[in-house]
N, C-alpha and C. Protein backbone atom coordinates (compact mmCIF):
# COMPACT_ATOMS: atom_id res chain seq x y z
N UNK A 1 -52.18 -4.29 -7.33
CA UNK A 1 -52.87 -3.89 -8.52
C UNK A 1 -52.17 -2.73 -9.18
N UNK A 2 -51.77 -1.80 -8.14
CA UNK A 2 -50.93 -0.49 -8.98
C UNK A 2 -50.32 -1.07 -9.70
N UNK A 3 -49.14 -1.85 -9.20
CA UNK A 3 -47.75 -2.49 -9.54
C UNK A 3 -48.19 -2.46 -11.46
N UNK A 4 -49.20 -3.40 -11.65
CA UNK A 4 -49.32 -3.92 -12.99
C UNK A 4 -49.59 -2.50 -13.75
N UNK A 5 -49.95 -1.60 -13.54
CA UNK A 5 -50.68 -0.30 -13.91
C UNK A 5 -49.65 0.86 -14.33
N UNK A 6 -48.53 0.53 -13.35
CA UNK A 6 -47.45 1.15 -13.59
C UNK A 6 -46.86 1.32 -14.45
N UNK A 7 -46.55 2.55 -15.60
CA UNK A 7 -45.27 2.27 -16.95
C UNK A 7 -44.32 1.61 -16.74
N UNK A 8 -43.92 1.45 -17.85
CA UNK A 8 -42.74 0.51 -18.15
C UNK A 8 -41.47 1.57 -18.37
N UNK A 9 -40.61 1.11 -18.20
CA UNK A 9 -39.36 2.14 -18.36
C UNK A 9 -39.23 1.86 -20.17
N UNK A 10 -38.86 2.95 -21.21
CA UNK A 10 -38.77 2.29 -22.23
C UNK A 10 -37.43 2.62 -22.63
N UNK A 11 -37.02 1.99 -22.93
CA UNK A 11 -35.09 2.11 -23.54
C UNK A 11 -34.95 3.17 -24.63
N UNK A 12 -34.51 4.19 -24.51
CA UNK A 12 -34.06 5.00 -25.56
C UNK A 12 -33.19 5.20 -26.20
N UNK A 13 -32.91 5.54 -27.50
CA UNK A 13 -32.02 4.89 -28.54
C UNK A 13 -30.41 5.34 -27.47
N UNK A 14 -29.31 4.25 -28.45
CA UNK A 14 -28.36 4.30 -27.39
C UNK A 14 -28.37 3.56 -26.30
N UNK A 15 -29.21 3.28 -25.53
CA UNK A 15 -29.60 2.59 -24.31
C UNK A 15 -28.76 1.41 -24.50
N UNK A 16 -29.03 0.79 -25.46
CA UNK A 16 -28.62 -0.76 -25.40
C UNK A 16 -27.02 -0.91 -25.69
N UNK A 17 -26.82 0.56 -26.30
CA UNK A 17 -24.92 0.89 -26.47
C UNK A 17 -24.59 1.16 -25.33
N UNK A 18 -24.74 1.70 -24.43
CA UNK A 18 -24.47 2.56 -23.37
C UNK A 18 -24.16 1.38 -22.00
N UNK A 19 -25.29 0.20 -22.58
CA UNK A 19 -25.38 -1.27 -21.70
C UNK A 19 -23.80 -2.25 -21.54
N UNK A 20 -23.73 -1.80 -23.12
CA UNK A 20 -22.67 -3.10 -23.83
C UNK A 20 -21.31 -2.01 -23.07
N UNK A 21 -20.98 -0.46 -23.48
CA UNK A 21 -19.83 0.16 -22.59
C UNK A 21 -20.11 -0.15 -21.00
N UNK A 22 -21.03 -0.37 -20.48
CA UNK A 22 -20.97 -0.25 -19.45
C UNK A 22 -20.41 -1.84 -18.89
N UNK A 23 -20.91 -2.64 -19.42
CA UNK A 23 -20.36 -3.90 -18.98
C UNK A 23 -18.81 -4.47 -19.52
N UNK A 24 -18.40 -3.67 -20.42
CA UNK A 24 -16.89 -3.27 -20.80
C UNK A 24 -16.48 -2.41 -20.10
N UNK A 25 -16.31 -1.63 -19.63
CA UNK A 25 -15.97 -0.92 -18.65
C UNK A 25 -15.83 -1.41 -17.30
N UNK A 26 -16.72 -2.60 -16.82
CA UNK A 26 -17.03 -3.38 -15.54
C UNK A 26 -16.32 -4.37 -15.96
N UNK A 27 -15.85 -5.17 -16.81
CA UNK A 27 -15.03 -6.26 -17.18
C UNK A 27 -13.38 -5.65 -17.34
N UNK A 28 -13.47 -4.57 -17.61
CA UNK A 28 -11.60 -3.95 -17.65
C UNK A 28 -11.55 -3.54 -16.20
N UNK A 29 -11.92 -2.92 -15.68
CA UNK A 29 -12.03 -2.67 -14.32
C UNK A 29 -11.91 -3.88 -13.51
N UNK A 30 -12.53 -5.32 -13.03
CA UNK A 30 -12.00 -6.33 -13.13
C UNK A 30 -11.14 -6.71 -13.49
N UNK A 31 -10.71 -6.80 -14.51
CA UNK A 31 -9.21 -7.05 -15.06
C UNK A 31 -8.10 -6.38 -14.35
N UNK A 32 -8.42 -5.28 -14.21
CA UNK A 32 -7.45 -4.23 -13.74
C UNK A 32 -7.42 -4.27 -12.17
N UNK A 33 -7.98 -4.74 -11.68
CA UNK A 33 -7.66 -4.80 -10.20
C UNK A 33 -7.44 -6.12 -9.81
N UNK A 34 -8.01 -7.56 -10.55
CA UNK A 34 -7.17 -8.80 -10.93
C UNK A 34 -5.33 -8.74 -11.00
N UNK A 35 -4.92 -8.09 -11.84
CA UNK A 35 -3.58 -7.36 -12.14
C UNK A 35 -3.15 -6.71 -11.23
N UNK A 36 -3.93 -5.64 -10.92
CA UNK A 36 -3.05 -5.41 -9.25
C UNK A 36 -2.72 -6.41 -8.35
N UNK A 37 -3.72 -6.96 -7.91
CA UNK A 37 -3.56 -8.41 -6.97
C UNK A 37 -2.52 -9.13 -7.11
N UNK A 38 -2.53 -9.52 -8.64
CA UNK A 38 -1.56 -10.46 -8.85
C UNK A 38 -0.17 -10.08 -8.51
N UNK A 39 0.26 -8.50 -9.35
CA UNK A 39 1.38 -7.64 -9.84
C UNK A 39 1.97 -7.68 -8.06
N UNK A 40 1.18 -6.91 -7.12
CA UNK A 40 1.30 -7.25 -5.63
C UNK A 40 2.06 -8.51 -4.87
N UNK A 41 1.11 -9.39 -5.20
CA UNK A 41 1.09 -10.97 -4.47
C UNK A 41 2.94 -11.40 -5.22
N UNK A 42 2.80 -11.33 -6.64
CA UNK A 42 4.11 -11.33 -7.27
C UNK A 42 5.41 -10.73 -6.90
N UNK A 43 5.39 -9.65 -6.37
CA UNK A 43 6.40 -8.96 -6.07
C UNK A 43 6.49 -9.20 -4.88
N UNK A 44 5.31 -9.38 -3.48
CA UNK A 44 5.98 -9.99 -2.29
C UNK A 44 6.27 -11.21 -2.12
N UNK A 45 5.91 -11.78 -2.98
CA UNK A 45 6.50 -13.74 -3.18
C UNK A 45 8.23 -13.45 -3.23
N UNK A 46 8.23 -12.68 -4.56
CA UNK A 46 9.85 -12.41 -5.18
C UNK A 46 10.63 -12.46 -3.86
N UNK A 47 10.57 -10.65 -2.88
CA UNK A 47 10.81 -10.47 -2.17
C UNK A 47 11.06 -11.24 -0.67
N UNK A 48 9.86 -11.98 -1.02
CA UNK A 48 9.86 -13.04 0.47
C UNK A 48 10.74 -13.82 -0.13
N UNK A 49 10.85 -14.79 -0.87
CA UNK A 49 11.74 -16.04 -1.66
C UNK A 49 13.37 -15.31 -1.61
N UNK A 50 13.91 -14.36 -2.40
CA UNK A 50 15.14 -14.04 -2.23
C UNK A 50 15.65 -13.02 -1.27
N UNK A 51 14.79 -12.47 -0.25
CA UNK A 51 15.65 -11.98 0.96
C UNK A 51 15.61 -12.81 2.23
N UNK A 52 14.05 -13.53 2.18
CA UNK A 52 13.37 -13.58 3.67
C UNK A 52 12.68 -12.46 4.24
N UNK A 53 12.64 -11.32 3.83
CA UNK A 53 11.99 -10.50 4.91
C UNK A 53 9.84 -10.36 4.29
N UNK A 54 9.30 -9.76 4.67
CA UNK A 54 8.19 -9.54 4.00
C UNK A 54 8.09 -8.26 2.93
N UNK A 55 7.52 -7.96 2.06
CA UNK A 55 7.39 -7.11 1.48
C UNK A 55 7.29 -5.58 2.75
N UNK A 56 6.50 -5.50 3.72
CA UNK A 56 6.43 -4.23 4.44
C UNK A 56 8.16 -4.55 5.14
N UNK A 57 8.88 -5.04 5.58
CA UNK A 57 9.67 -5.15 6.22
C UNK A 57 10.90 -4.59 5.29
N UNK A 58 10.89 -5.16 3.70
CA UNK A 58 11.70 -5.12 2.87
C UNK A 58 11.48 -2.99 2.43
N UNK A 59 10.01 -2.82 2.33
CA UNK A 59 10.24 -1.61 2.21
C UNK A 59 10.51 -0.51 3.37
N UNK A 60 10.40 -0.91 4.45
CA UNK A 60 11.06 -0.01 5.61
C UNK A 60 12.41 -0.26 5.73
N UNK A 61 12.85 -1.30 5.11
CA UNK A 61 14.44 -1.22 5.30
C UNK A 61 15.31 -0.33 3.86
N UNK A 62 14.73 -0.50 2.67
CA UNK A 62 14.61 0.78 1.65
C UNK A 62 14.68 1.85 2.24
N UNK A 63 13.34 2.19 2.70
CA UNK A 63 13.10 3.70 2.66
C UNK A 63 14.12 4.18 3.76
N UNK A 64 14.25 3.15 5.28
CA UNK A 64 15.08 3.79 6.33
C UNK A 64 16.54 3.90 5.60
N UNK A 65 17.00 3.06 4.42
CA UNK A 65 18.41 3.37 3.83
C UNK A 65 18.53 4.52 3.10
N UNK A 66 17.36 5.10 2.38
CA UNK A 66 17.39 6.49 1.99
C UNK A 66 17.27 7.50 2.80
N UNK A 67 16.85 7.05 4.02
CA UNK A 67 16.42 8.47 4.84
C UNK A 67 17.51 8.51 5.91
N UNK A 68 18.77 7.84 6.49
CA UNK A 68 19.62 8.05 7.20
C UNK A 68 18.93 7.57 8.60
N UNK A 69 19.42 8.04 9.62
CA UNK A 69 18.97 7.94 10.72
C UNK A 69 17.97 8.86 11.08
N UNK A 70 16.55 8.06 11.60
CA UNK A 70 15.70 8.85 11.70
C UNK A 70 14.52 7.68 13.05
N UNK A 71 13.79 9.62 13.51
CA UNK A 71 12.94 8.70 14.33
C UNK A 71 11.45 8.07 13.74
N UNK A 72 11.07 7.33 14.51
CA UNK A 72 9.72 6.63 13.83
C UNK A 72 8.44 7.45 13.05
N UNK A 73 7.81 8.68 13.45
CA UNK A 73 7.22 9.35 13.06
C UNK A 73 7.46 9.92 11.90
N UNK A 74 8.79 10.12 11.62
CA UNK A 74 9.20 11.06 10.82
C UNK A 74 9.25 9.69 9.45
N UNK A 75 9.64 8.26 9.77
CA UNK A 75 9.90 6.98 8.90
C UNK A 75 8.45 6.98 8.29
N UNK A 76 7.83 6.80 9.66
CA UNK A 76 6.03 6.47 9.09
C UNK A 76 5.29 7.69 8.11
N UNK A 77 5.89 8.95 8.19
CA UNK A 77 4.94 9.80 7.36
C UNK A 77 6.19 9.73 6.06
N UNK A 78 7.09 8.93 6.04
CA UNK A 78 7.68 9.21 4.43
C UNK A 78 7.07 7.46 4.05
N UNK A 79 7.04 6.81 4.86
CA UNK A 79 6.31 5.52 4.06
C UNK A 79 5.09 5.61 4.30
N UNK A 80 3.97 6.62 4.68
CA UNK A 80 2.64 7.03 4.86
C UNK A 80 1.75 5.73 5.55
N UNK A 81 2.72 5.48 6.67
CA UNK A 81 1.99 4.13 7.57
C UNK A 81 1.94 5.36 9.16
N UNK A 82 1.19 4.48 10.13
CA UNK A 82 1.05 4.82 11.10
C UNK A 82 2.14 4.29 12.14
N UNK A 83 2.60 5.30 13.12
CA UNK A 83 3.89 4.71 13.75
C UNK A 83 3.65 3.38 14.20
N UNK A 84 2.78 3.25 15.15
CA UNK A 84 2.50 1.81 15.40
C UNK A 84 2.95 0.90 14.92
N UNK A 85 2.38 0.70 13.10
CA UNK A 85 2.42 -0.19 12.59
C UNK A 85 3.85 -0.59 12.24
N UNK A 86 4.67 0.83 12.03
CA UNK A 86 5.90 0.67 11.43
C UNK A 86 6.89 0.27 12.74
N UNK A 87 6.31 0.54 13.77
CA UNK A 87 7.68 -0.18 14.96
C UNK A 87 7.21 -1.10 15.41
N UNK A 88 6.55 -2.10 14.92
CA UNK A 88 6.19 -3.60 15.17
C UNK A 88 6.98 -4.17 13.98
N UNK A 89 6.89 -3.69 12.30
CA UNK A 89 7.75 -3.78 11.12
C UNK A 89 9.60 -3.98 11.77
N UNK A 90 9.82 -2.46 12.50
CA UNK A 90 11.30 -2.11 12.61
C UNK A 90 11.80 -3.29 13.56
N UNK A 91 10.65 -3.44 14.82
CA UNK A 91 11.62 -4.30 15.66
C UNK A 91 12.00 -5.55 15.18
N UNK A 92 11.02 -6.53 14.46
CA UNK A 92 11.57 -7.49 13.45
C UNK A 92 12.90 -7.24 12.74
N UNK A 93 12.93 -5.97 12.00
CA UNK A 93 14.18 -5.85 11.40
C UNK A 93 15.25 -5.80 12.61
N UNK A 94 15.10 -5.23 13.92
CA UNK A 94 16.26 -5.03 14.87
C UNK A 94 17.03 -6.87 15.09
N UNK A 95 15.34 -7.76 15.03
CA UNK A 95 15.87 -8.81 15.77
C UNK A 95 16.71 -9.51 14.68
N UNK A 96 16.45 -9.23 13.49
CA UNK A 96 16.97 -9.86 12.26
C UNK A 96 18.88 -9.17 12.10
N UNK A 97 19.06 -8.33 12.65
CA UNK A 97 20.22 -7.74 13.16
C UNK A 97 20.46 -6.29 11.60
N UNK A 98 18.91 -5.96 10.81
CA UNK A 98 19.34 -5.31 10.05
C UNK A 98 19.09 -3.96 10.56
N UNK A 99 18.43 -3.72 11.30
CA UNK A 99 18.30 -2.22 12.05
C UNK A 99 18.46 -2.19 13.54
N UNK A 100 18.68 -0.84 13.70
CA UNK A 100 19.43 -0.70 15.30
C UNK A 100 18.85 0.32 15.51
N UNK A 101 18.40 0.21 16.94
CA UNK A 101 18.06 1.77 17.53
C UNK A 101 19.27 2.46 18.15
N UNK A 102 18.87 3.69 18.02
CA UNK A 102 19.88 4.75 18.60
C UNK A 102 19.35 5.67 19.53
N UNK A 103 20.02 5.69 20.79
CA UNK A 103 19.62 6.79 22.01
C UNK A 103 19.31 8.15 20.98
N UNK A 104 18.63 8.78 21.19
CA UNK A 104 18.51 10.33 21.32
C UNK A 104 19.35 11.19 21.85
N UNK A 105 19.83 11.93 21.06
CA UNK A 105 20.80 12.93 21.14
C UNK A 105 20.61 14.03 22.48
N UNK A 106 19.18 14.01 22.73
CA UNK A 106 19.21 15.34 23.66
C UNK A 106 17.93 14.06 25.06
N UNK A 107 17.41 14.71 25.91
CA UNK A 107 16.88 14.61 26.79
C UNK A 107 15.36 14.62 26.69
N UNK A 108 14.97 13.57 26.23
CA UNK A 108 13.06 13.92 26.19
C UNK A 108 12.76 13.28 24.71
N UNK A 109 13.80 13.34 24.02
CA UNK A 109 14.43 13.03 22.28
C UNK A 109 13.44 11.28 22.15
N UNK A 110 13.49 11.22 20.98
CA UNK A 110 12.72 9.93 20.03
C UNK A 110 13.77 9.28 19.95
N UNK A 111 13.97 7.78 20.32
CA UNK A 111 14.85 7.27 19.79
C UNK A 111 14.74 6.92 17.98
N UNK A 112 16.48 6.80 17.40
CA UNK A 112 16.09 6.63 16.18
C UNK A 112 16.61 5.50 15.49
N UNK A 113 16.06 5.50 14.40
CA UNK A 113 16.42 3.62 13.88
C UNK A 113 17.17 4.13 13.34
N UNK A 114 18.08 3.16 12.83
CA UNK A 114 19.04 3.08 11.65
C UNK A 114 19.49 1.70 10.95
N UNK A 115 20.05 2.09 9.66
CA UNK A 115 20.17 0.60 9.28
C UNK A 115 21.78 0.01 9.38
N UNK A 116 21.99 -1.36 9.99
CA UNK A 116 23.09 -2.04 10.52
C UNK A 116 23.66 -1.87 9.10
N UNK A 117 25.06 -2.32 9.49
CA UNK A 117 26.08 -2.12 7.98
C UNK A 117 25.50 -3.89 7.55
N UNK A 118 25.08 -4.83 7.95
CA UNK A 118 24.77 -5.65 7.45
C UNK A 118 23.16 -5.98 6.65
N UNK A 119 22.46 -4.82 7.22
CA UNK A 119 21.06 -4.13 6.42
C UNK A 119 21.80 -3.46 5.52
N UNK A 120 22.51 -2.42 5.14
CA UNK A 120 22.76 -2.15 4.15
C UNK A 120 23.33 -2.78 3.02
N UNK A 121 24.05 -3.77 3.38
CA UNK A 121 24.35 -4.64 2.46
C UNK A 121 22.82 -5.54 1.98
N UNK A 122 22.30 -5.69 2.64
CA UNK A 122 21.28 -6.27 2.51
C UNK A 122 20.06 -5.87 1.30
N UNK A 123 19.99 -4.49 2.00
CA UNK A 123 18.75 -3.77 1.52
C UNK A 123 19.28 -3.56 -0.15
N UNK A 124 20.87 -3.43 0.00
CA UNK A 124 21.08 -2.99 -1.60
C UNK A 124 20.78 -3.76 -3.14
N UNK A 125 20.57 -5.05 -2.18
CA UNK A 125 20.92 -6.08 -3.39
C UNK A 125 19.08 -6.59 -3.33
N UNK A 126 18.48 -6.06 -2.37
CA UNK A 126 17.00 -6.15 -2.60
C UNK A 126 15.72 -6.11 -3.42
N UNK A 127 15.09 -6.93 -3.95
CA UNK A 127 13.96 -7.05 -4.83
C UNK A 127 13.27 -5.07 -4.96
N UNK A 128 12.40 -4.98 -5.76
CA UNK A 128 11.54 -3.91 -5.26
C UNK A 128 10.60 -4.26 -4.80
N UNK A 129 9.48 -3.44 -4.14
CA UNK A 129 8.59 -3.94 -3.72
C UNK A 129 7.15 -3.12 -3.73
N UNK A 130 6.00 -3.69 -3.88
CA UNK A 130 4.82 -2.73 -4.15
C UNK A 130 4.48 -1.66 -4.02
N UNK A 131 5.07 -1.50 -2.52
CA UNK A 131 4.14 -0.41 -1.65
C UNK A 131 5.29 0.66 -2.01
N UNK A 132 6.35 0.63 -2.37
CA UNK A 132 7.52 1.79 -3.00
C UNK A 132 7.46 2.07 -4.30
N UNK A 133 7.03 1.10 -5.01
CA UNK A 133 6.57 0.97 -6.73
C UNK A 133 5.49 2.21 -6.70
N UNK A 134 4.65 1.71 -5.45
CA UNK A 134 2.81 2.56 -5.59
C UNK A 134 3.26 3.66 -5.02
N UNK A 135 3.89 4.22 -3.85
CA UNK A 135 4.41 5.17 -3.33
C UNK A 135 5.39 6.02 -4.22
N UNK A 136 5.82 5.68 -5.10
CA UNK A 136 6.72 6.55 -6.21
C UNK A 136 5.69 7.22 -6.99
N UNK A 137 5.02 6.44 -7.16
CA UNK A 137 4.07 6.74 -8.90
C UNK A 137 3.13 7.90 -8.29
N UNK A 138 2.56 7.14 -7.26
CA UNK A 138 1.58 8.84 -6.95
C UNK A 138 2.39 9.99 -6.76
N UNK A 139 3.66 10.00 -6.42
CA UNK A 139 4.18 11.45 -5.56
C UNK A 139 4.05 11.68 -7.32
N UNK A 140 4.39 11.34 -8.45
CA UNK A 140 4.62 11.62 -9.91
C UNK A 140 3.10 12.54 -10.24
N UNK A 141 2.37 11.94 -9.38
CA UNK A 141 1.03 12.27 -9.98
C UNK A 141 0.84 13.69 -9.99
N UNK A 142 -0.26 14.38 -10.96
CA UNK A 142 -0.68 15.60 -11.01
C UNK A 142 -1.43 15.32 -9.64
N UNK A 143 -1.74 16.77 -8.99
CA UNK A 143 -2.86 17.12 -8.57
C UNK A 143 -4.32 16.52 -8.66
N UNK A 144 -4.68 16.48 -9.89
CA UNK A 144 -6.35 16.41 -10.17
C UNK A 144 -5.84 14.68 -10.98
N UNK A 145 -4.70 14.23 -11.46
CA UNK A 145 -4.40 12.72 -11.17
C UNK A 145 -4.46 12.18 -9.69
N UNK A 146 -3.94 12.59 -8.76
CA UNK A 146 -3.79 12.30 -7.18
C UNK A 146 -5.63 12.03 -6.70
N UNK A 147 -5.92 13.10 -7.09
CA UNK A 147 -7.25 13.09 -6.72
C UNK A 147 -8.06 12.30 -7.08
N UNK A 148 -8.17 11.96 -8.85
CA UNK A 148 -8.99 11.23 -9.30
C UNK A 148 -8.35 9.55 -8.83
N UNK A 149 -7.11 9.31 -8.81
CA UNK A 149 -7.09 7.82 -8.06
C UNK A 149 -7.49 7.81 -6.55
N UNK A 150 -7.39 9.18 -5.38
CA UNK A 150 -8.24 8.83 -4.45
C UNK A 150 -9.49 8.28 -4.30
N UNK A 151 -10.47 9.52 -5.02
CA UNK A 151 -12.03 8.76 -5.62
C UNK A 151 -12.22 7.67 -6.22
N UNK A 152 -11.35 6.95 -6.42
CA UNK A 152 -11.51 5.94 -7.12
C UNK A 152 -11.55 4.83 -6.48
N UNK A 153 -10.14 4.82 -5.59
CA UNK A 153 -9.86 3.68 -4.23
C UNK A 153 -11.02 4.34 -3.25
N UNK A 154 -11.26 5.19 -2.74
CA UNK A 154 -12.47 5.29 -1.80
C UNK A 154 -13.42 4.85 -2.20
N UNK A 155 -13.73 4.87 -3.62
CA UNK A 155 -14.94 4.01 -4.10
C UNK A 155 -14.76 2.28 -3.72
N UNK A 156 -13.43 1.79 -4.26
CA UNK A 156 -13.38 1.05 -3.68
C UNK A 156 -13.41 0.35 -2.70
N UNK A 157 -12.62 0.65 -1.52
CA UNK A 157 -13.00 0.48 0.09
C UNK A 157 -14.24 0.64 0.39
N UNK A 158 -15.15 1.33 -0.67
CA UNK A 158 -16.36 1.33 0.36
C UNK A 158 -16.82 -0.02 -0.25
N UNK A 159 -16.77 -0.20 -1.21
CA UNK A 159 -17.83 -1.32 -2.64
C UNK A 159 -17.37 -2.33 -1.52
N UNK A 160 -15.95 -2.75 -1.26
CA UNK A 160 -15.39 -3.94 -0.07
C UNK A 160 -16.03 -3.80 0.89
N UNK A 161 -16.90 -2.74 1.39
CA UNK A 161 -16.97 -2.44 3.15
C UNK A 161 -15.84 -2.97 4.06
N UNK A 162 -14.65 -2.00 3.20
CA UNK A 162 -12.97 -2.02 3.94
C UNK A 162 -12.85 -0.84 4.91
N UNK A 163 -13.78 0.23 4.59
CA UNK A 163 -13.55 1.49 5.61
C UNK A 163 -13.26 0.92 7.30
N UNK A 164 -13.96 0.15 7.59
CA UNK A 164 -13.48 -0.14 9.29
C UNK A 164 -12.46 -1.65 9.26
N UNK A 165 -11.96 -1.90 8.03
CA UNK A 165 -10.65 -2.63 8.48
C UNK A 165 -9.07 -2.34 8.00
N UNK A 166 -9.30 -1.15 7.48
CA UNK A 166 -8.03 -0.70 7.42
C UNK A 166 -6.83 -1.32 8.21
N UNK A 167 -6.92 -0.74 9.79
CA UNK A 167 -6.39 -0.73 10.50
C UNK A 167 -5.68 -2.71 10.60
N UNK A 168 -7.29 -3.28 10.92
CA UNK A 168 -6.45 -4.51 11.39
C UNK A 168 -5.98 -5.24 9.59
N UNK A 169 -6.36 -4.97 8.70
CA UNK A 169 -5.87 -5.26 7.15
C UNK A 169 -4.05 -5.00 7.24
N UNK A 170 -3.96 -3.73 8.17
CA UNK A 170 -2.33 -3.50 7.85
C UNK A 170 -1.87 -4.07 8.51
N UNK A 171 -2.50 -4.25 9.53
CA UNK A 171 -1.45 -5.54 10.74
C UNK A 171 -1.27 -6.77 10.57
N UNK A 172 -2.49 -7.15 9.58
CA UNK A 172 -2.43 -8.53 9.53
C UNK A 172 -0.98 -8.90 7.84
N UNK A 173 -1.14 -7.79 7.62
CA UNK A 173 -0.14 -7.53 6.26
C UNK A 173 0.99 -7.45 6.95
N UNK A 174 1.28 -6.74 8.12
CA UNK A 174 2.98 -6.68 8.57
C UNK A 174 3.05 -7.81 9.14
N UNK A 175 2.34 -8.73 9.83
CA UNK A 175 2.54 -10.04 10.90
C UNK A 175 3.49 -10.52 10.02
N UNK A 176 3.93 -11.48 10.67
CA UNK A 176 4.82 -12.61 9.93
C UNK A 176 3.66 -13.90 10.35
């Protein structure tokens, strides 16, 4: 009986403008993460089709050609992956004969990857690839830019309820 008794919400001027931005705003937003997907899926097709390797594979063999010889920890926080993930990535590249590990210089030492002279030939003539495209553009970013695309993707991951698959999302992205 309340229920029926209850006011009505009444629309106040604007209201019905504020409706029409809002569902423009929800339709570009759509659009815009449609376009990511695609822009993504596109560039690791490229990449897969004219090297063979996968897009994560193709950008650890990049980034390890800019960074010289180095150990895994130090690879994973300049491509902002977790070591794990990235020496399941590297050993593929070892078996593919484009990266090589190297003993450690001292006693207790990390071994370190490096890329074969036939990875470097390799890596040079290589597609680009997303995750170095997306990894450039933020380091570009302001501060309070950096920030406002964090809040934005955290909004996202949550809207997905992606927060607890991160982890197996990246593995299933490096598998072959």
């Amino acid at each position: 009986m309340m229920s029926s008794m209850q006011p009505r919400e009444v629309p106040g001027p604007g209201s019905r403008r504020r409706g029409v931005r809002s569902e423009q705003s929800i339709q570009r937003i759509m659009d815009d993460v449609r376009r990511i997907f695609s822009r993504v899926d596109a560039l690791s097709r490229r990449a897969e089709r004219v090297t063979g390797l996968t897009g994560p594979q193709l950008w650890a063999l990049k980034v390890l050609r800019e960074s010289g010889c180095v150990d895994i920890p130090t690879l994973a926080r300049r491509m902002g992956l977790h070591p794990s993930t990235l020496s399941g990535v590297l050993e593929r590249l070892v078996g593919k004969g484009l990266v090589e590990w190297r003993r450690p210089r001292r006693i207790g030492g990390l071994p370190r990857a490096a890329v074969t002279k036939e990875g470097e030939y390799f890596g040079s003539r290589a597609p680009a690839v997303a995750q170095a495209l997306l990894l450039d553009g933020l380091k570009r970013l302001t501060p309070d830019g950096l920030a406002s695309v964090a809040a934005g993707t955290r909004r996202l991951v949550h809207m997905l309820g992606a927060e607890e698959t991160q982890r197996a999302a990246v593995l299933a992205l490096v598998a072959d």
